[in-house]
Protein backbone atom coordinates (compact mmCIF):
# COMPACT_ATOMS: atom_id res chain seq x y z
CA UNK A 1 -3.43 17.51 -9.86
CA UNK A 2 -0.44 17.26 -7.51
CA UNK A 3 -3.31 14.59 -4.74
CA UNK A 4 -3.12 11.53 -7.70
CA UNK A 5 -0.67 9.20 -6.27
CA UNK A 6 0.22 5.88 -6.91
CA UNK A 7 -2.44 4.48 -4.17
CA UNK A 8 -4.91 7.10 -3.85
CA UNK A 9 -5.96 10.31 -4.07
CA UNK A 10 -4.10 12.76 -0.99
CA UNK A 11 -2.77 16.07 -0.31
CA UNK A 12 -3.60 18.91 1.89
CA UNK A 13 -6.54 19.73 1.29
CA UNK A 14 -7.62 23.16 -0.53
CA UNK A 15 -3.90 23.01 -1.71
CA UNK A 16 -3.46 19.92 -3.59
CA UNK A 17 -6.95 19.65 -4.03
CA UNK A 18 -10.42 20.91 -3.55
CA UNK A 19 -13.86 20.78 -3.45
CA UNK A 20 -14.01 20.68 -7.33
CA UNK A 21 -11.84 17.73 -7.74
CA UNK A 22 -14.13 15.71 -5.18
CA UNK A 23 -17.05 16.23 -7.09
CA UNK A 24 -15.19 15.40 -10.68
CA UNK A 25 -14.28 12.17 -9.11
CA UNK A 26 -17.56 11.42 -7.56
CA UNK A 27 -19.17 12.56 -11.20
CA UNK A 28 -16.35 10.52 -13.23
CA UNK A 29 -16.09 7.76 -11.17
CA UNK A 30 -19.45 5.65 -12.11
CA UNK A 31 -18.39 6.04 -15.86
CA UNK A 32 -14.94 4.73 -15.06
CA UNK A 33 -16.25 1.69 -13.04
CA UNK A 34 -19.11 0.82 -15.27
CA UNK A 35 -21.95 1.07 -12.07
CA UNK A 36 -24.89 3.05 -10.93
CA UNK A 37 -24.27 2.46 -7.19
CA UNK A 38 -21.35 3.51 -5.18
CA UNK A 39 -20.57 3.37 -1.47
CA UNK A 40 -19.20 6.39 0.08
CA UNK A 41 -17.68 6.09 3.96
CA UNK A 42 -15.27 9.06 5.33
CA UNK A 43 -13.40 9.16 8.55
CA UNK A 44 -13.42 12.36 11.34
CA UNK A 45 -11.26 14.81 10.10
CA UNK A 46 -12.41 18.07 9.90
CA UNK A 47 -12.45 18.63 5.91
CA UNK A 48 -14.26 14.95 5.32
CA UNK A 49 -17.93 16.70 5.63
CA UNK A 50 -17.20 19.16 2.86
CA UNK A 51 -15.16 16.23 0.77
CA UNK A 52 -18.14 14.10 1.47
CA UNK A 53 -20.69 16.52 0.48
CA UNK A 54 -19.27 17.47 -3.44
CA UNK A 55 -18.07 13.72 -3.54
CA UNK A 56 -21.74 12.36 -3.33
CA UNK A 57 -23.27 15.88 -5.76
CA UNK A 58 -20.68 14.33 -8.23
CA UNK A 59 -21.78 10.83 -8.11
CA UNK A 60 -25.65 11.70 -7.72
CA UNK A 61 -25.10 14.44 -10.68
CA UNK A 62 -23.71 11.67 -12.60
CA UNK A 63 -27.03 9.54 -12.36
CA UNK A 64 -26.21 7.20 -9.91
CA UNK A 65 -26.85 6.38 -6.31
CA UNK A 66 -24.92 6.21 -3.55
CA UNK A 67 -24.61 3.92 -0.41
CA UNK A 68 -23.70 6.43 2.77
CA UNK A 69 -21.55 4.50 5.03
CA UNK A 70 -20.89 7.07 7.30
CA UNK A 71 -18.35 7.73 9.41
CA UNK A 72 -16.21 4.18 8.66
CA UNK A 73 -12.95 2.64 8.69
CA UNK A 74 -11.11 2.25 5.68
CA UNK A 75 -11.27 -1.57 6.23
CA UNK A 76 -15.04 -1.25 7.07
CA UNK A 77 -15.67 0.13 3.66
CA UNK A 78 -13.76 -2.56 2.17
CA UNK A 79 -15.87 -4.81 3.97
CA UNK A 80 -18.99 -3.56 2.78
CA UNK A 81 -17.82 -2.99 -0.75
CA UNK A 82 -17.14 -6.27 -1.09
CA UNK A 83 -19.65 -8.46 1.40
CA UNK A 84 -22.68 -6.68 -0.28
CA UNK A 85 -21.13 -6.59 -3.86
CA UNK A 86 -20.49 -2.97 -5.15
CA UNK A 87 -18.63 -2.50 -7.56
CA UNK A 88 -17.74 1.14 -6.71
CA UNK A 89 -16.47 2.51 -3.31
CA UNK A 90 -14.72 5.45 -1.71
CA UNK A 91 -13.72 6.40 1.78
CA UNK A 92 -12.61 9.72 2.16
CA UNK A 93 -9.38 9.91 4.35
CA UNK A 94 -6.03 10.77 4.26
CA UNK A 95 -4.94 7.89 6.95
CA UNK A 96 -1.96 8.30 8.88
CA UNK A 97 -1.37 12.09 7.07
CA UNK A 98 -1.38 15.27 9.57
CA UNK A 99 -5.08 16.90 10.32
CA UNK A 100 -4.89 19.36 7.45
CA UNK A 101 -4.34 16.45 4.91
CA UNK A 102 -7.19 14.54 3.16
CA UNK A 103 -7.92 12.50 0.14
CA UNK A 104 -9.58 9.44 -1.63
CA UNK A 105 -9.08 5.65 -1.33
CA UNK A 106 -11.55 4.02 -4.04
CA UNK A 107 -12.24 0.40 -5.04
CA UNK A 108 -14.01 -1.40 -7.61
CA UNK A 109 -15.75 -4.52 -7.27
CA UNK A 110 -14.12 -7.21 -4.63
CA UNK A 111 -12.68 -4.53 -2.55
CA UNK A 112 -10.24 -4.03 -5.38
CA UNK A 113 -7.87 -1.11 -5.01
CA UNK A 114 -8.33 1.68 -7.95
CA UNK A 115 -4.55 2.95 -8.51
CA UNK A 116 -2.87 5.26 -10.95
CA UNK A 117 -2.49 2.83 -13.22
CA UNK A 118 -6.49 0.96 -13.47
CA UNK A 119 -8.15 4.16 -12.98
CA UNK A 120 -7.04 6.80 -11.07
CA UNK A 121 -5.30 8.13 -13.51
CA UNK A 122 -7.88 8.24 -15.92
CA UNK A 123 -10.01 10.56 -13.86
CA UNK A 124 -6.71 12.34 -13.46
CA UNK A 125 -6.65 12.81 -17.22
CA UNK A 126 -10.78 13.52 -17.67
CA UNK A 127 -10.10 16.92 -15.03
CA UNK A 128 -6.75 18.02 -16.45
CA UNK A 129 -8.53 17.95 -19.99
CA UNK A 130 -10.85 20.01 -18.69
CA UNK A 131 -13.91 17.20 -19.32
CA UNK A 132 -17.71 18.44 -18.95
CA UNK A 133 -19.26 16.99 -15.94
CA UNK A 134 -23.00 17.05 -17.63
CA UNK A 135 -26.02 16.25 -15.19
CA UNK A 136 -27.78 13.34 -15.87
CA UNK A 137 -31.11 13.85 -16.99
CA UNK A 138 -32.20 11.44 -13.60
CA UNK A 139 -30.44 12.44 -10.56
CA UNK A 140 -29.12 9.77 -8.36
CA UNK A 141 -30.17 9.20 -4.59
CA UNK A 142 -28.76 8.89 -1.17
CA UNK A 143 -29.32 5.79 0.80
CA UNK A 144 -27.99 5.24 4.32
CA UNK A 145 -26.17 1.65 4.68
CA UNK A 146 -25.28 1.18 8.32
CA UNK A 147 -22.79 -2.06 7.78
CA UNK A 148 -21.41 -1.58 11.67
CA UNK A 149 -23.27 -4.38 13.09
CA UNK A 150 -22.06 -7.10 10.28
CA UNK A 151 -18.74 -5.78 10.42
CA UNK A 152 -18.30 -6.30 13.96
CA UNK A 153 -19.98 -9.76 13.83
CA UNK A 154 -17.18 -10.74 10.96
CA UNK A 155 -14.40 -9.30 13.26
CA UNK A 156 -15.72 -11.12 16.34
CA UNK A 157 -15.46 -14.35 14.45
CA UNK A 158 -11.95 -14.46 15.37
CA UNK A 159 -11.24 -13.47 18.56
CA UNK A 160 -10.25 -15.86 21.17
CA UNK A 161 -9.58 -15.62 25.10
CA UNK A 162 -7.55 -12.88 25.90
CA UNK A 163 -8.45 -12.92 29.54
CA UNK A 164 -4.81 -13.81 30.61
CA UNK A 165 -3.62 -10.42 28.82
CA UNK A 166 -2.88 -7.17 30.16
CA UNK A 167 -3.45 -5.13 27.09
CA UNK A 168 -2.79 -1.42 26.29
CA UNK A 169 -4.26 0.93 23.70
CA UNK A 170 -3.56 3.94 21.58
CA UNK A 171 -6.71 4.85 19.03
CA UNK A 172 -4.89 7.90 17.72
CA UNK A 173 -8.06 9.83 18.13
CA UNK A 174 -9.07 8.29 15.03
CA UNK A 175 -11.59 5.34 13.04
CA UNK A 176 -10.35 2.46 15.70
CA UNK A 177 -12.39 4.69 18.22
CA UNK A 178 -15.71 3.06 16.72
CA UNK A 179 -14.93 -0.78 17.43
CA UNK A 180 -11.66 -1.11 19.57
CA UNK A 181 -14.04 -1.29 22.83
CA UNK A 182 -16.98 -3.01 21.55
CA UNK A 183 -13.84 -6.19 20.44
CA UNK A 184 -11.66 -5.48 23.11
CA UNK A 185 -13.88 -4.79 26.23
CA UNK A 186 -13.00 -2.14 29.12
CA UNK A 187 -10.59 -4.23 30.70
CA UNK A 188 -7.50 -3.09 28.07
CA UNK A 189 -6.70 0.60 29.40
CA UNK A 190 -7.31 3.33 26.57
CA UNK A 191 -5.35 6.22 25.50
CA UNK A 192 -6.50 8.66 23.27
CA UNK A 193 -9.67 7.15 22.50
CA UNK A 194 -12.16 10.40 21.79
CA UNK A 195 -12.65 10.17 17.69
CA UNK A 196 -11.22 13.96 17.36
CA UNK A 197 -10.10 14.46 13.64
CA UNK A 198 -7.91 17.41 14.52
CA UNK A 199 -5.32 14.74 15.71
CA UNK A 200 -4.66 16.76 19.16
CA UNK A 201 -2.52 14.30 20.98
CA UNK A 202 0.32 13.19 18.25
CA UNK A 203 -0.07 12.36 14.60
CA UNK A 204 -2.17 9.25 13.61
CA UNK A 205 0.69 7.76 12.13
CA UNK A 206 2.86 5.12 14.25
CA UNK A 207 5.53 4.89 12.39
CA UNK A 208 7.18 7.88 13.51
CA UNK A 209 8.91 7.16 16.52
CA UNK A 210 7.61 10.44 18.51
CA UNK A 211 3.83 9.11 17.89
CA UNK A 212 4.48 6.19 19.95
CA UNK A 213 6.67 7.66 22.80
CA UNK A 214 3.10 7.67 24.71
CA UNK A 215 2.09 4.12 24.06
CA UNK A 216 5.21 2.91 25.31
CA UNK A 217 4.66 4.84 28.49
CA UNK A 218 1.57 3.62 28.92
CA UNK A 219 3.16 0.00 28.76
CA UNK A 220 5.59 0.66 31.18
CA UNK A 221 3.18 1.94 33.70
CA UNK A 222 0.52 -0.66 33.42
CA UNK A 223 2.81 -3.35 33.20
CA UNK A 224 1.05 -4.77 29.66
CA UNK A 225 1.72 -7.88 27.73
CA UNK A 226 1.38 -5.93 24.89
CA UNK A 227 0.84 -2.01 23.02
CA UNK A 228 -1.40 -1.25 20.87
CA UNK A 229 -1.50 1.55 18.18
CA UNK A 230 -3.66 2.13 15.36
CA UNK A 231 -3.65 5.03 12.36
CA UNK A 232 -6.02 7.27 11.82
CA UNK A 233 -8.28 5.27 9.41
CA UNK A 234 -7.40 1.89 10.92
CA UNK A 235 -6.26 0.62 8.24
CA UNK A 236 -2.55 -0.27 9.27
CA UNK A 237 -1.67 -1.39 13.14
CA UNK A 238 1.51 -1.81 14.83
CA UNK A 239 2.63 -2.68 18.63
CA UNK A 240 5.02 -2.41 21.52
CA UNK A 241 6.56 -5.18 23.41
CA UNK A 242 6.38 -5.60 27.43
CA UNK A 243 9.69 -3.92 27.90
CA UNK A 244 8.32 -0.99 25.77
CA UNK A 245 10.16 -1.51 22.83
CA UNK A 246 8.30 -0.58 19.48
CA UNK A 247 8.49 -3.75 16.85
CA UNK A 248 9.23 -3.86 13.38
CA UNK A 249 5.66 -4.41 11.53
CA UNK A 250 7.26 -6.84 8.99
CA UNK A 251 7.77 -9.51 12.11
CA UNK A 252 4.77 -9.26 12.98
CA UNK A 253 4.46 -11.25 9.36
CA UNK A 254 6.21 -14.27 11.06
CA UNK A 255 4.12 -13.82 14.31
CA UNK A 256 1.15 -14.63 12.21
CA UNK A 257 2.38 -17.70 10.80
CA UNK A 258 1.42 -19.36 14.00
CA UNK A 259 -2.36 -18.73 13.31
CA UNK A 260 -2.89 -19.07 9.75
CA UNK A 261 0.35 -21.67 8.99
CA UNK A 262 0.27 -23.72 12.52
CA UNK A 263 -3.21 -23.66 14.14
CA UNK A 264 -5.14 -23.12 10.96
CA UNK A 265 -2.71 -25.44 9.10
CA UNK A 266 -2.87 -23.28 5.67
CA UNK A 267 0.21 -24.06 4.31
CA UNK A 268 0.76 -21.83 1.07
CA UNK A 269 1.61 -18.41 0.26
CA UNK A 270 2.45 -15.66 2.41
CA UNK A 271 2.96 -12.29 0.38
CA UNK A 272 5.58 -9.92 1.94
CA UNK A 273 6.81 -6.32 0.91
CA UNK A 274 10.67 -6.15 -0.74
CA UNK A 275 11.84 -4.40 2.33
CA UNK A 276 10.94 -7.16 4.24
CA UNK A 277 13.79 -8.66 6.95
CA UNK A 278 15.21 -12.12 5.63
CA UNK A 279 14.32 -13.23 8.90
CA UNK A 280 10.38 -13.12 7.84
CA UNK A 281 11.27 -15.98 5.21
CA UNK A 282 13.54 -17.84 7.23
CA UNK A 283 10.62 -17.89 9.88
CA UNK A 284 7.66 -18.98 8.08
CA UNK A 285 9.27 -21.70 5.27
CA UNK A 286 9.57 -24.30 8.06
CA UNK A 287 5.84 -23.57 8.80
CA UNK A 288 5.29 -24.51 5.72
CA UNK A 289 4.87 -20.78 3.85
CA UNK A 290 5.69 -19.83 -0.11
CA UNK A 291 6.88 -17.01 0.45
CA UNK A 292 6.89 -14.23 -2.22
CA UNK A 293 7.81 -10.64 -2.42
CA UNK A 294 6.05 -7.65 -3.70
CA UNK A 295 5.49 -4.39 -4.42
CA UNK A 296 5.19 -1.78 -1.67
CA UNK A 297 1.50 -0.76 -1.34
CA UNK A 298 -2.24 -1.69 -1.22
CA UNK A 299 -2.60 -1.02 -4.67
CA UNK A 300 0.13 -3.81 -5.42
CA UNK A 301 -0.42 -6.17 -2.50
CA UNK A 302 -4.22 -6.88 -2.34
CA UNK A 303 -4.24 -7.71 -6.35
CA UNK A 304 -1.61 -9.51 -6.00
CA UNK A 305 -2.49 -11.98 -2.42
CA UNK A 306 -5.75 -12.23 -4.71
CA UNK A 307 -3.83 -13.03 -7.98
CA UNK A 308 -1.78 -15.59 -6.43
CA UNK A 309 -4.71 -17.00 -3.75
CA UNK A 310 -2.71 -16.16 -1.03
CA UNK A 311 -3.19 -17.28 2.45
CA UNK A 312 -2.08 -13.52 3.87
CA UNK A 313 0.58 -10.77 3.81
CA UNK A 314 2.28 -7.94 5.59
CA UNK A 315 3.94 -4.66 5.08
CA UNK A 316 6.83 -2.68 6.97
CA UNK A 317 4.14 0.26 7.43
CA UNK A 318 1.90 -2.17 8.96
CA UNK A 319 -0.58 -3.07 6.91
CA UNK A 320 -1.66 -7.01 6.57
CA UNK A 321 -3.95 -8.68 4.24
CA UNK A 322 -5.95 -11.47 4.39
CA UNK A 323 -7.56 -14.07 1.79
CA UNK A 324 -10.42 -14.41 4.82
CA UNK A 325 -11.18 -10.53 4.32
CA UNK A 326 -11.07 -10.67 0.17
CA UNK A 327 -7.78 -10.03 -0.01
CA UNK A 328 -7.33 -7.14 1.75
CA UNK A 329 -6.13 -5.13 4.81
CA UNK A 330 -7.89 -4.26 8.45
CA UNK A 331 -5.89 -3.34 11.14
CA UNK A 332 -8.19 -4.27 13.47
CA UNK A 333 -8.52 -7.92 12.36
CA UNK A 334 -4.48 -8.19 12.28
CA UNK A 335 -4.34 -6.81 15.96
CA UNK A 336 -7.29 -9.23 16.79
CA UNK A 337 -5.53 -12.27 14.84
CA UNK A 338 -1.67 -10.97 16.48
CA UNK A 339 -3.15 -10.41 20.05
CA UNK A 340 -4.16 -14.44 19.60
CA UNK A 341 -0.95 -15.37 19.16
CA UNK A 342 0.36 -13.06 22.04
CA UNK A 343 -2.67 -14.90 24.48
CA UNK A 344 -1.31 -18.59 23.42
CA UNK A 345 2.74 -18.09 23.89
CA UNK A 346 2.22 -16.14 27.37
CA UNK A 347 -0.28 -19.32 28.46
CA UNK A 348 3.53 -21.07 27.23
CA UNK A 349 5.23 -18.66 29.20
CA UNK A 350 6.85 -17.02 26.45
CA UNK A 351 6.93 -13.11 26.27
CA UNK A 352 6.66 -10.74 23.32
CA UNK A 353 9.88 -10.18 23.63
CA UNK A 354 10.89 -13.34 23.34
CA UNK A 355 8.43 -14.11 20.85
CA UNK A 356 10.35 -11.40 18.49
CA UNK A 357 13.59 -12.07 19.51
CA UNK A 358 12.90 -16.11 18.17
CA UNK A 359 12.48 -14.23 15.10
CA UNK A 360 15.15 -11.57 14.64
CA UNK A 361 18.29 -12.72 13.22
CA UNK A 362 19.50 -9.26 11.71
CA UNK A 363 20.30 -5.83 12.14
CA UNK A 364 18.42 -3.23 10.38
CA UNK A 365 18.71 0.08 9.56
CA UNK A 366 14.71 0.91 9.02
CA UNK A 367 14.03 3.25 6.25
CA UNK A 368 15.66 6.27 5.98
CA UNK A 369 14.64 9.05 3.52
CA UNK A 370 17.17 11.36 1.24
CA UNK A 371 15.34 14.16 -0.60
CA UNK A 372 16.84 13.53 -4.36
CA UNK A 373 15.96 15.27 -7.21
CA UNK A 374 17.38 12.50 -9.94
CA UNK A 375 15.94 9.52 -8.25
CA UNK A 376 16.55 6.87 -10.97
CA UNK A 377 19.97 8.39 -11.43
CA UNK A 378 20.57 7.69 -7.74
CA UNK A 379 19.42 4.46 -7.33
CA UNK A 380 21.20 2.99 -10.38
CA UNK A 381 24.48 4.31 -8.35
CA UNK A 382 23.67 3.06 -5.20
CA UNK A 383 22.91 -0.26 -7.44
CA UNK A 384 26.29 0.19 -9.30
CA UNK A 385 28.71 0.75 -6.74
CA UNK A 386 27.68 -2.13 -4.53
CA UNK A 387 27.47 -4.89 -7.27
CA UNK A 388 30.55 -3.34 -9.24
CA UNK A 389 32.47 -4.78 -5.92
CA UNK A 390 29.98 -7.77 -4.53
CA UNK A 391 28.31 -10.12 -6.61
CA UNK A 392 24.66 -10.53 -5.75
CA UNK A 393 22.93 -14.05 -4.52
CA UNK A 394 19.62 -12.55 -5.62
CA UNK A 395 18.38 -8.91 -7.52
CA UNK A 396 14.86 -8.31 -7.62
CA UNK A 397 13.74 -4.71 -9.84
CA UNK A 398 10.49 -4.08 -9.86
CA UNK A 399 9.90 -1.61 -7.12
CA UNK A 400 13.31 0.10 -7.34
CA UNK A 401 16.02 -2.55 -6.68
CA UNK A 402 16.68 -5.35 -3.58
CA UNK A 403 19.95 -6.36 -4.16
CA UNK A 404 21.05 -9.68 -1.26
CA UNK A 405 24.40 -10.56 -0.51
CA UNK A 406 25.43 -13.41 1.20
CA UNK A 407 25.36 -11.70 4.55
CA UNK A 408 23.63 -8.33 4.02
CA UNK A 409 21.12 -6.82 1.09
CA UNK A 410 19.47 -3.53 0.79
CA UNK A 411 16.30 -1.81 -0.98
CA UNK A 412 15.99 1.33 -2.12
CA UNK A 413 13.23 2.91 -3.80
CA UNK A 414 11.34 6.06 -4.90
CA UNK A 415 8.41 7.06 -2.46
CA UNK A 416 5.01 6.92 -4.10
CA UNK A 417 3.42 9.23 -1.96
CA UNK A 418 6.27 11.43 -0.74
CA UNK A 419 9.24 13.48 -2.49
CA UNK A 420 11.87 11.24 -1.33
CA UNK A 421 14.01 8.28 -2.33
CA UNK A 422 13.94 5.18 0.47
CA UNK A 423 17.23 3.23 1.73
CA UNK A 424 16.99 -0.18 4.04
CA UNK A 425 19.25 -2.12 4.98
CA UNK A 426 19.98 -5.00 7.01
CA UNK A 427 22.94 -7.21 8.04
CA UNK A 428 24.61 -9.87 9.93
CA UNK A 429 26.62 -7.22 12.39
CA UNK A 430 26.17 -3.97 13.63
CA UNK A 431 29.33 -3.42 12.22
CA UNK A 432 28.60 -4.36 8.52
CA UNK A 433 25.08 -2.33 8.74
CA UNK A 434 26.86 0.94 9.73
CA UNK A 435 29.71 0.15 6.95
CA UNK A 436 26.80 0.05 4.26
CA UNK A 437 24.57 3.16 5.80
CA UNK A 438 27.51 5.24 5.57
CA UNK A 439 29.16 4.44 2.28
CA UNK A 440 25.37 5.16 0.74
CA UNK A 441 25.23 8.23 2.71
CA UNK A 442 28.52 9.42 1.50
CA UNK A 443 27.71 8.40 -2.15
CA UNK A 444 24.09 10.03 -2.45
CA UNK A 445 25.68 13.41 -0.62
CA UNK A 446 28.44 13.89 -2.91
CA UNK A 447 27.37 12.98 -6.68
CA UNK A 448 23.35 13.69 -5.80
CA UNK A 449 23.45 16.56 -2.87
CA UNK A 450 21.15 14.21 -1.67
CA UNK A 451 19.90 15.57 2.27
CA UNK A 452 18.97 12.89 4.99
CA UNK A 453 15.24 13.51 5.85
């Protein structure tokens, strides 16, 4: 039972789950969600056609019907979950995971995200009790829903004119390979752009510096404004400036304060992650943003943009929501609403790079990952010897701790999806940032034998 996460259901698949958990969620899940209809999408990798098949024999054995989306995007089935009012959905993908992952990303009604904590965990509990999955007495049915065409008309809303753009794509062989063209046109230059859920040219996960290495390439050799790289269930986006340097998701936050906050001229909330840079806020309040921090993850974020009828919000792992696409997150719609941004400053003459660098104002350490066994323990150190000397302008606790000094602050936190604990930092100097890396290093090493992942 290893695949319930915080998020989602994922793991490798036959390992942390099987074929017999898919079709105890499918059978459990219209009981949970109180509905006799339930939209099913899955992406390309090579286990989604078994996971697909004992997914739907689950829901169908469970008397009710279900809504093929086919081969989708994770946003897509958001989308349709939403737009044609189901109050049940899964796609079936383990997004930016290696090729021999897989798992579950389910929503109730609104596009809603089903976590371990509103459901997930229930179903959790209903296998590991060893619950009868009795056939309904009526067996559901399978309907084809092909959503493509109102999906793309939604996305297509917002584009603009990039025709002064030199643009330059990675699809990660994955679930951006079934729109990127039909929005972008054949005038960007592709990479990687054969839907191939084996993953054969890097992992479908961009933040890993190595997955990018050929994007950047690309850049330099075409001369583009701008990179491009999706995951594999294009859910999350990130890019690469014109001098090939890779940029910190959580500015591209502040880059989208000059759609929604300027051009739109929707002052209100903006929803960022609590390992956002300071520099986000500082950005976006003279626009004329709220800002407010959150918990890391889709399970957190959408509710809460929703909650608080925000206008939109970001992530460091690159995903941004949107109260124009019910509160949720689509990679292709940032990159669409991002590469407008990108198309207005260079008609201004201004750069990507300089775009970003109007933003940064720190340095920052990204997130590194220690393999802990006591997690709380070490985080209530790390929390203890840094405020035992410092006193704190601000503390925030509620996704492990962000602690903000007057001229640095740091988060760290427990992974929800992985075994490790997270450490960012950022500062004022280069200086100061390596001064607080190292004495955290040093700290989690000695009391924890905490390892550097």
């Amino acid at each position: 039972m290893g695949a319930f996460h915080a998020y989602d259901i994922r793991g490798i698949y036959n390992v942390d789950f099987d074929r017999d958990t898919a079709y105890k969620v499918g059978f459990f899940l219209p009981e949970l969600l109180g509905t006799k209809e339930v939209a099913v999408g899955r992406d390309c990798r090579v286990s989604s056609p078994e996971i697909h098949r004992y997914l739907v024999e689950g829901i169908t054995d469970a008397g009710a019907d279900v809504y093929d989306l086919g081969l989708s995007t994770t946003p897509m089935v958001y989308f349709a979950t939403a737009n044609y009012g189901f109050k049940a959905s899964v796609q079936i993908t383990a997004s930016h995971n290696p090729a021999e992952y897989n798992g579950m990303k389910v929503s109730m009604e609104n596009a809603l995200p089903v976590g371990l904590d509103n459901g997930l965990g229930q179903i959790r509990d209903w296998i590991g009790q060893g619950r009868p999955c009795v056939p309904a007495a009526v067996k559901g049915k399978v309907y084809g829903k092909d959503v493509r065409k109102d999906y793309m008309d939604f996305l297509l809303k917002y584009k603009e004119d990039y025709s002064g753009l030199k643009l330059a794509f990675d699809l990660s062989n994955g679930m951006s390979t079934l729109f990127a063209k039909q929005i972008f046109g054949e005038g960007p230059v592709y990479i990687f752009d054969e839907m191939d859920g084996r993953f054969p040219n890097h992992e479908p996960n961009p933040l890993i510096p190595a997955n990018v290495e050929a994007l950047k390439k690309l850049v330099a050799e075409t001369r583009a404004d701008i990179g491009v790289i999706y995951d594999g269930d294009a859910d999350r986006v990130m890019f690469v400036d014109e001098k090939s340097n890779f940029i910190s998701p959580d500015l591209m936050i502040a880059v989208l304060g000059h759609y929604f906050l300027e051009k739109r001229g929707e002052k209100g909330i903006v929803l960022q992650d609590i390992r956002s840079s300071k520099a986000v806020g500082e950005y976006l309040v003279p626009m004329g943003a709220q800002m407010y921090t959150w918990k890391v993850g889709r399970a957190f974020a959408a509710r809460k943009l929703r909650e608080l009828d925000g206008v939109y919000g970001g992530e460091l792992a690159g995903h941004y929501y949107f109260r124009d696409f019910f509160y949720s997150d689509s990679g292709l719609l940032a990159s669409i609403l991002i590469l407008n941004v990108v198309a207005s400053m260079k008609r201004k003459g201004i750069p990507v790079s300089g775009l970003i660098s109007g933003i940064v104002k720190y340095r920052n350490s990204g997130e590194i990952n220690f393999r802990v066994g006591d997690k709380q323990g070490a985080m209530d150190a790390v929390l203890d010897y840094f405020t035992s000397s410092e006193t704190p302008e601000a503390t925030m606790d509620f996704d492990g701790y962000r602690v903000e000094f007057a001229d640095w602050w740091f988060n760290i936190r427990p992974s929800n999806t992985e075994p490790y604990l997270r450490f960012i930092c950022e500062a004022s100097s280069d200086e100061l940032l390596s001064d607080k890396v190292e004495a955290v290093r040093r700290l989690l090493a000695e009391k924890f034998g905490a390892e550097q992942c």
